[in-house]
PDB file of N, CA and C in Angstrom:
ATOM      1  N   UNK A   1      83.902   4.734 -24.776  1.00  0.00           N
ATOM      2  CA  UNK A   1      83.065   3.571 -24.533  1.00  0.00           C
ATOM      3  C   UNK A   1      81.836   3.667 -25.430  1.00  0.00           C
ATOM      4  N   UNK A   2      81.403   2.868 -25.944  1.00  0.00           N
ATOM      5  CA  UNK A   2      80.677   2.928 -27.328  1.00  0.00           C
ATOM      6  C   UNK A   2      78.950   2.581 -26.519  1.00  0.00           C
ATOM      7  N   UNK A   3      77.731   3.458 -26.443  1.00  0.00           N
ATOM      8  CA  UNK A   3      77.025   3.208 -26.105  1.00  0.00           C
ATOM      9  C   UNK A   3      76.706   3.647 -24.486  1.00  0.00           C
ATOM     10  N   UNK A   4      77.826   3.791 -23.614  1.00  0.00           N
ATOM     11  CA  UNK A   4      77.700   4.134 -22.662  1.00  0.00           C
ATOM     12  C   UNK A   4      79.060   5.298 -22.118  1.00  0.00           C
ATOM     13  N   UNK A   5      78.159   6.089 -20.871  1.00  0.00           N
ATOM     14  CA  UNK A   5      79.298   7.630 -20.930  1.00  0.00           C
ATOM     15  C   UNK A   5      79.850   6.401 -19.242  1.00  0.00           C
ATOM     16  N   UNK A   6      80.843   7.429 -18.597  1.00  0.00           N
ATOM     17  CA  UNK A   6      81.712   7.005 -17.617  1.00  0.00           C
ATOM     18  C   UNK A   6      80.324   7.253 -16.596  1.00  0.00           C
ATOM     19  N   UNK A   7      79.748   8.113 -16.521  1.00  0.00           N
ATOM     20  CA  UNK A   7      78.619   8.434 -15.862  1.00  0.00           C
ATOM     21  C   UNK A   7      77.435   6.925 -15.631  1.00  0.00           C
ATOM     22  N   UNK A   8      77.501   6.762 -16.695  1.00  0.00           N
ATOM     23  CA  UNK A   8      76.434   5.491 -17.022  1.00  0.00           C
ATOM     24  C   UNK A   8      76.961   4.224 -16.503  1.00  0.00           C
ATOM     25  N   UNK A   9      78.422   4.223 -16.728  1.00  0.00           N
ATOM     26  CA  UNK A   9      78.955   2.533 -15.981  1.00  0.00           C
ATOM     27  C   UNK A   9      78.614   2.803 -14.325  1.00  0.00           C
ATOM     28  N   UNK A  10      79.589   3.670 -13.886  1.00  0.00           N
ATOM     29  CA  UNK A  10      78.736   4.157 -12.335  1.00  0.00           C
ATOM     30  C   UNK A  10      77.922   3.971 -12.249  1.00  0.00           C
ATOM     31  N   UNK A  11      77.016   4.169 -12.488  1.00  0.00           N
ATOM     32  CA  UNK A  11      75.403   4.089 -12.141  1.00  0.00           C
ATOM     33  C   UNK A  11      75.458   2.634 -12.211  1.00  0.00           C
ATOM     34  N   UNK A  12      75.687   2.373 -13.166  1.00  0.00           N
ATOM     35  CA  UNK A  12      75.244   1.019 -13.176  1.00  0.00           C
ATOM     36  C   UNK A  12      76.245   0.117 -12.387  1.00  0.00           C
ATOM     37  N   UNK A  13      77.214  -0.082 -12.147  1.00  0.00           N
ATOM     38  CA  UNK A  13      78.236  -0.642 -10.814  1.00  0.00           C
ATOM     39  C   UNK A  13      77.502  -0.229  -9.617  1.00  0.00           C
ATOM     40  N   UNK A  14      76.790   0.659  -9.015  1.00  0.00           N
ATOM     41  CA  UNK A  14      76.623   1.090  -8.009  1.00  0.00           C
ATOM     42  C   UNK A  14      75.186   0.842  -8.073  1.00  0.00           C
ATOM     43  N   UNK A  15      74.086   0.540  -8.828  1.00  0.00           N
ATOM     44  CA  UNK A  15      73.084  -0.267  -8.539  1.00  0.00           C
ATOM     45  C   UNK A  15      73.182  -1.814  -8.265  1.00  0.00           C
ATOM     46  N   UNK A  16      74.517  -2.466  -9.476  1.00  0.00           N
ATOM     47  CA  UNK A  16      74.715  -3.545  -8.541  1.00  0.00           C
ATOM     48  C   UNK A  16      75.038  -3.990  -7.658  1.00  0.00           C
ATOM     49  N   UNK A  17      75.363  -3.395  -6.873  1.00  0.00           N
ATOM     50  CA  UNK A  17      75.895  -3.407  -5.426  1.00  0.00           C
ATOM     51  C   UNK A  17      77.680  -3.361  -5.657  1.00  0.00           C
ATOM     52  N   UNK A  18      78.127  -3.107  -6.576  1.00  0.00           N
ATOM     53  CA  UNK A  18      79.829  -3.237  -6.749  1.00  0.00           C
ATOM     54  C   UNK A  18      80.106  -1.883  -5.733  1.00  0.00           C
ATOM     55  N   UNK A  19      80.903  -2.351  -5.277  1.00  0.00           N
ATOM     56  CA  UNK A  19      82.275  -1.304  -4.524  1.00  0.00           C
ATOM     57  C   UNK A  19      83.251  -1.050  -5.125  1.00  0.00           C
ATOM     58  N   UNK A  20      83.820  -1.240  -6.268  1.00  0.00           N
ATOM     59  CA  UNK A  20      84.716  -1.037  -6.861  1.00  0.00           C
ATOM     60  C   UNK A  20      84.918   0.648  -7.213  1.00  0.00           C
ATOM     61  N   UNK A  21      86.108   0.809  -6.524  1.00  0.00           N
ATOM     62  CA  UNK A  21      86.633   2.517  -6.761  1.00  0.00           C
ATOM     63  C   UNK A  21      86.583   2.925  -8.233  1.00  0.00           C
ATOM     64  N   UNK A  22      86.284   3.746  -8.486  1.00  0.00           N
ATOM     65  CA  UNK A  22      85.743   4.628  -9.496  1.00  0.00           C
ATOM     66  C   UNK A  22      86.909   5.658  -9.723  1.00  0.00           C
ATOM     67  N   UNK A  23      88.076   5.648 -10.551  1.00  0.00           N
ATOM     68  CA  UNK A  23      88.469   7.349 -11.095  1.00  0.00           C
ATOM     69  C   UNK A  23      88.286   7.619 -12.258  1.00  0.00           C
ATOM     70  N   UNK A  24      87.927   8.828 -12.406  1.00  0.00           N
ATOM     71  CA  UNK A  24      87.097   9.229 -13.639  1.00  0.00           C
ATOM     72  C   UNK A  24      88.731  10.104 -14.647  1.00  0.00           C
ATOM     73  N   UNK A  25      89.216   9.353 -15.911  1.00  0.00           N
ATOM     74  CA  UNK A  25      89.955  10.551 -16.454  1.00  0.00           C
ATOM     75  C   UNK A  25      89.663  10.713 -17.810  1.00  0.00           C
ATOM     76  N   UNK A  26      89.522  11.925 -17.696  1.00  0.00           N
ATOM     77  CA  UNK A  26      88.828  12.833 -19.148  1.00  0.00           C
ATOM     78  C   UNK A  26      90.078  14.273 -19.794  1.00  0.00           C
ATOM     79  N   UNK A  27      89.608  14.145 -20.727  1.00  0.00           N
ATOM     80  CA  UNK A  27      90.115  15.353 -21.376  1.00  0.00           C
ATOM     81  C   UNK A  27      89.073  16.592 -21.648  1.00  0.00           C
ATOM     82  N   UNK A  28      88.110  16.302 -21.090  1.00  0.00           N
ATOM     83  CA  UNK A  28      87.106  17.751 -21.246  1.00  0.00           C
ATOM     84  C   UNK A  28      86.630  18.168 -19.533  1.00  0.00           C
ATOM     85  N   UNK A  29      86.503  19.311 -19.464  1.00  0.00           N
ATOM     86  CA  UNK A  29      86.630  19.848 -18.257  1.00  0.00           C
ATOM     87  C   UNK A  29      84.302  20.023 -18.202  1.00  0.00           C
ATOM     88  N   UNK A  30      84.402  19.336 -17.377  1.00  0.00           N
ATOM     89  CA  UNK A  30      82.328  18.941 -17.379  1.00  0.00           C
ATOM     90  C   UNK A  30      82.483  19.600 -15.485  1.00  0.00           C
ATOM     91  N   UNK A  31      82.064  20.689 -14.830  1.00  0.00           N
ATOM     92  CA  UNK A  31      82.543  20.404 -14.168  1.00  0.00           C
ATOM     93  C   UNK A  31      80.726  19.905 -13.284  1.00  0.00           C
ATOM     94  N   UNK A  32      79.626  19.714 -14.272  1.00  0.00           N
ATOM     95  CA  UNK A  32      78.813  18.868 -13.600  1.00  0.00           C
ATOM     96  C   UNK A  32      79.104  17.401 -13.685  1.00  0.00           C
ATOM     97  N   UNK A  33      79.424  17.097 -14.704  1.00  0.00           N
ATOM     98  CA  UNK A  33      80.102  15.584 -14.710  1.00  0.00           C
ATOM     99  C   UNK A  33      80.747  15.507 -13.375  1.00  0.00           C
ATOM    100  N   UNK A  34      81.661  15.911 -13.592  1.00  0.00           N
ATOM    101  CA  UNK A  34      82.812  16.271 -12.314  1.00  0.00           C
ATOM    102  C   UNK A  34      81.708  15.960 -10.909  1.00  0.00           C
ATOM    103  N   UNK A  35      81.006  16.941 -10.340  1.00  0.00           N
ATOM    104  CA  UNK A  35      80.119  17.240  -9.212  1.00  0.00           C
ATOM    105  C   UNK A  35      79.005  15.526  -9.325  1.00  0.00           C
ATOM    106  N   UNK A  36      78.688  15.324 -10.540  1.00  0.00           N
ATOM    107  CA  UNK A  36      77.806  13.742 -10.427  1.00  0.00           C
ATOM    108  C   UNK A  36      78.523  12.896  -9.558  1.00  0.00           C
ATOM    109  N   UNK A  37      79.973  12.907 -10.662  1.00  0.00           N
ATOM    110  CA  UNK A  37      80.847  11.904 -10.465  1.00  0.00           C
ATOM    111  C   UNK A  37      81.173  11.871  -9.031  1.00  0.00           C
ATOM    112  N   UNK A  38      81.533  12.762  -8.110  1.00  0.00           N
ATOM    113  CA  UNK A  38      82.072  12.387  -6.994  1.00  0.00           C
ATOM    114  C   UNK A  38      80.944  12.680  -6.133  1.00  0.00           C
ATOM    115  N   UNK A  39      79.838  12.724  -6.347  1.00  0.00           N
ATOM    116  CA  UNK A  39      78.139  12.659  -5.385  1.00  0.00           C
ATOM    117  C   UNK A  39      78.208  11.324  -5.567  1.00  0.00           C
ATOM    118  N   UNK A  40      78.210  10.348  -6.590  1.00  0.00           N
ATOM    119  CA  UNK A  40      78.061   9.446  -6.763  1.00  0.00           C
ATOM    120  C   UNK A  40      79.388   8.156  -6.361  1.00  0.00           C
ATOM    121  N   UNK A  41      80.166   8.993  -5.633  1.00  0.00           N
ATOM    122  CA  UNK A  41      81.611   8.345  -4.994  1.00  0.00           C
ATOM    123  C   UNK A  41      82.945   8.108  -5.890  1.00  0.00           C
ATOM    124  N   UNK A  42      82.968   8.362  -7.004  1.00  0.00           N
ATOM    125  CA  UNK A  42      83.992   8.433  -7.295  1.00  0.00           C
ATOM    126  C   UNK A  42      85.487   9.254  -6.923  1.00  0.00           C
ATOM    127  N   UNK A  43      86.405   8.320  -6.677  1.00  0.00           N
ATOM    128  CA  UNK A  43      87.604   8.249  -6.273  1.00  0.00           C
ATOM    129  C   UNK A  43      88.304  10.019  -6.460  1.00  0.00           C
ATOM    130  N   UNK A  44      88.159  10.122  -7.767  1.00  0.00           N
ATOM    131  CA  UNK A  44      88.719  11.114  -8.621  1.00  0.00           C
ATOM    132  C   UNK A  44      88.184  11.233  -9.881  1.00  0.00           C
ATOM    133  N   UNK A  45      88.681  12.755 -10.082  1.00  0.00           N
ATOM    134  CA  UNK A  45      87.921  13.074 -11.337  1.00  0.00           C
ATOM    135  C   UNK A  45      89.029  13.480 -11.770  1.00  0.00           C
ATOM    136  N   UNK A  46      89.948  13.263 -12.829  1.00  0.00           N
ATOM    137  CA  UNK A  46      91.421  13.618 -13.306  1.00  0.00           C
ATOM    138  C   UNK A  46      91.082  14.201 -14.654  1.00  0.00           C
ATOM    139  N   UNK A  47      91.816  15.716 -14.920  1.00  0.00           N
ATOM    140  CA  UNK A  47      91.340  15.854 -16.237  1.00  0.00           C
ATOM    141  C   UNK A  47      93.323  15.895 -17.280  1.00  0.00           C
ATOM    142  N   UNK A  48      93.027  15.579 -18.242  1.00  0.00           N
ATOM    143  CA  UNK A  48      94.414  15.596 -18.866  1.00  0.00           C
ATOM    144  C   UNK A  48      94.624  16.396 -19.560  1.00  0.00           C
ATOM    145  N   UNK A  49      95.923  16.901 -19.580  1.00  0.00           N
ATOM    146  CA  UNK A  49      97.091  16.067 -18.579  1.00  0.00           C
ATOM    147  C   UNK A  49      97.153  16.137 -17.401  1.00  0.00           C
ATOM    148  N   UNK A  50      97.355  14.840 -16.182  1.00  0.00           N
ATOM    149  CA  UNK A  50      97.489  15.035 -15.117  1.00  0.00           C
ATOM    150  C   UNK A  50      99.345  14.651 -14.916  1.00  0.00           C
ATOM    151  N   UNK A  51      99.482  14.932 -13.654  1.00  0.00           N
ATOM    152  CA  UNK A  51     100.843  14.206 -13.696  1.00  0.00           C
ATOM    153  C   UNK A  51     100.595  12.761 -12.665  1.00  0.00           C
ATOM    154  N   UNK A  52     101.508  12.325 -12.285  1.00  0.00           N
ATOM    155  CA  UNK A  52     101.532  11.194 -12.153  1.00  0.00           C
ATOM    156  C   UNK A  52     101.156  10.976 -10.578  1.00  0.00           C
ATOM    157  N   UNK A  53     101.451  11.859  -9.956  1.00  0.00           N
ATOM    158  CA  UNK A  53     101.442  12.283  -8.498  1.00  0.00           C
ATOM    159  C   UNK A  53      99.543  12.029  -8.096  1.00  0.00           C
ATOM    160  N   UNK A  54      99.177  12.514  -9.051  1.00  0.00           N
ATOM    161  CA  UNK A  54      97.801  12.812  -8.975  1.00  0.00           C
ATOM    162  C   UNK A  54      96.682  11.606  -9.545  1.00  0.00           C
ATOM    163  N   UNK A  55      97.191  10.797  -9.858  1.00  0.00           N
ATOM    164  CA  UNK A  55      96.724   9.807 -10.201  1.00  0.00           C
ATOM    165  C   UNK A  55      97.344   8.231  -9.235  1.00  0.00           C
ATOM    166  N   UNK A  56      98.592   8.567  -8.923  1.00  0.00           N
ATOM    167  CA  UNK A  56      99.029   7.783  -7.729  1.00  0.00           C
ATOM    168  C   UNK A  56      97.971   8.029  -6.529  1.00  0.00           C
ATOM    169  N   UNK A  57      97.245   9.116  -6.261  1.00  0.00           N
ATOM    170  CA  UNK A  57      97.153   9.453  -4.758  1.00  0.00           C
ATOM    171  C   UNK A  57      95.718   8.975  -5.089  1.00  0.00           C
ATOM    172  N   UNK A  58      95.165   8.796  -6.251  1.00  0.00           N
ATOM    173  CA  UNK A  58      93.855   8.500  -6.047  1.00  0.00           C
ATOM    174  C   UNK A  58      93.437   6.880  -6.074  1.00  0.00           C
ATOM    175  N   UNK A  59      94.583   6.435  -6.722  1.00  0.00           N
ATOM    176  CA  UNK A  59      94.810   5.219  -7.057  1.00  0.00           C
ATOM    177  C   UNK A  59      94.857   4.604  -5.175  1.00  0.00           C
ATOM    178  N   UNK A  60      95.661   5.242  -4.089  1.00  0.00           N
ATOM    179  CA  UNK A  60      95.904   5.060  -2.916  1.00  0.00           C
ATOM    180  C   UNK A  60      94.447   5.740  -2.407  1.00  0.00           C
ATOM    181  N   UNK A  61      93.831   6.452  -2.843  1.00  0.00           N
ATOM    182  CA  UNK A  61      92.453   6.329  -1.841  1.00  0.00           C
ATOM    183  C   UNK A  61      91.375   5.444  -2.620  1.00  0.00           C
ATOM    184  N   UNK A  62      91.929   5.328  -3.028  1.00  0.00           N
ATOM    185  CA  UNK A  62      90.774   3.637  -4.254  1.00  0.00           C
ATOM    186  C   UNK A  62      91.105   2.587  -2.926  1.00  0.00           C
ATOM    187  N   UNK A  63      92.292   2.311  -2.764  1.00  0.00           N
ATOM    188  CA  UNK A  63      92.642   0.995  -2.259  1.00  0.00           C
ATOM    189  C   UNK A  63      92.768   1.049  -0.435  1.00  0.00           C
ATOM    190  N   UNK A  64      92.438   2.486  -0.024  1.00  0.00           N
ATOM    191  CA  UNK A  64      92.361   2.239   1.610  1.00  0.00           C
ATOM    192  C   UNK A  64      91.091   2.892   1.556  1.00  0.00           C
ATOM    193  N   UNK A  65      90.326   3.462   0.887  1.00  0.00           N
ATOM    194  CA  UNK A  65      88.921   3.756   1.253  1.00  0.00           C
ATOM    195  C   UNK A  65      88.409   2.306   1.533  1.00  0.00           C
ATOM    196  N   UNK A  66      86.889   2.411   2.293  1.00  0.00           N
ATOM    197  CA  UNK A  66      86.301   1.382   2.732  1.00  0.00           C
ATOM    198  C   UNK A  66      85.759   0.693   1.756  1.00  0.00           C
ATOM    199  N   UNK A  67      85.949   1.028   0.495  1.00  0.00           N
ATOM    200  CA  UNK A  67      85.020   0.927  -0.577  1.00  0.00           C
ATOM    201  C   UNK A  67      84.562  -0.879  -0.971  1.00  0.00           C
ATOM    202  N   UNK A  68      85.715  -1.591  -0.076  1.00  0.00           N
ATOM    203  CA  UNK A  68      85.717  -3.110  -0.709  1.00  0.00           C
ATOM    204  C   UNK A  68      84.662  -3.537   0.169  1.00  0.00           C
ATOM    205  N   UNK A  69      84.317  -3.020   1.528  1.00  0.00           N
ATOM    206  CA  UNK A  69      83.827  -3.537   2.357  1.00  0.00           C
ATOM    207  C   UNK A  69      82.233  -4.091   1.953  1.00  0.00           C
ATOM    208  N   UNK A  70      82.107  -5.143   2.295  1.00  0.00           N
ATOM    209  CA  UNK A  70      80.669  -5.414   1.808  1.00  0.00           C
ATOM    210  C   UNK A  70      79.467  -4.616   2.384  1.00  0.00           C
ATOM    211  N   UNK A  71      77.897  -4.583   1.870  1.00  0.00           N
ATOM    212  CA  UNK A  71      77.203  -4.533   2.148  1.00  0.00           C
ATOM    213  C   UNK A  71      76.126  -4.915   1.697  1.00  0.00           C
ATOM    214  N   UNK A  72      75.107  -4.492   2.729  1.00  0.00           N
ATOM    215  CA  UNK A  72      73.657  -5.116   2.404  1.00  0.00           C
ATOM    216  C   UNK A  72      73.089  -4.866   1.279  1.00  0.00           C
ATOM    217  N   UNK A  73      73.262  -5.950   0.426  1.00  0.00           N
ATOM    218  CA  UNK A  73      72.112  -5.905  -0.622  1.00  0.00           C
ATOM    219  C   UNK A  73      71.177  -6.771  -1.243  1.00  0.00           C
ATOM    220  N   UNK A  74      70.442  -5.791  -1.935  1.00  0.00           N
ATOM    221  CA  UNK A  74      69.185  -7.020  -1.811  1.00  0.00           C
ATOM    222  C   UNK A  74      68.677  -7.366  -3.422  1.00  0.00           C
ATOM    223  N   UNK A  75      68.975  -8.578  -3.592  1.00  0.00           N
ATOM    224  CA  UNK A  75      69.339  -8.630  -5.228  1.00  0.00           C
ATOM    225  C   UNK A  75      67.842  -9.590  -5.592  1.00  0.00           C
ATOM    226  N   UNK A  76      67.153  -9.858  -4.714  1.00  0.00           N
ATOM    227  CA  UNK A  76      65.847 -10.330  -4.749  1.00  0.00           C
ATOM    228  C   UNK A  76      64.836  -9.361  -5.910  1.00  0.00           C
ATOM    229  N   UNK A  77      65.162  -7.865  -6.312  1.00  0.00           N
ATOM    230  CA  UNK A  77      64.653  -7.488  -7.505  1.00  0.00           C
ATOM    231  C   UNK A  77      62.637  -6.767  -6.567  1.00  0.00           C
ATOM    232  N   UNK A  78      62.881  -7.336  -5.325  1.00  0.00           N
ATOM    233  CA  UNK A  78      62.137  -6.447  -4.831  1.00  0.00           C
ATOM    234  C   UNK A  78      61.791  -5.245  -4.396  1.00  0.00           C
TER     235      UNK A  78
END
């Protein structure tokens, strides 16, 4: 991503109030990246190669975590 790390879209989805599940897959082993990434809720942190099993199961806690559920936010910038 040109300008921004996987770290940086998070942040920024999750100040806008998005719920959208987060899996993180990389080919370098960060394992503070790693520790941000899932403080900061991400789904999974997959490093490659994964197999397929492992990316199915996170893909299935993306979509029954509560994560769609709305909440309070306050976009007033106050």
């Amino acid at each position: 991503m040109s300008g921004l790390s996987g770290l940086d879209l998070q942040k920024a989805l999750t100040a806008s109030g998005s719920r959208i599940p987060v899996i993180f897959i990389t080919a370098y082993r960060d394992d503070q990246a790693r520790a941000l990434a899932k403080e900061a809720g991400a789904v999974a942190f997959l490093h490659k190669p994964f197999d397929d099993r492992a990316l199915l199961e996170a893909v299935e806690t993306g979509i029954t975590r509560k994560a769609f559920e709305p909440r309070d936010v306050d976009h007033s910038g106050q």
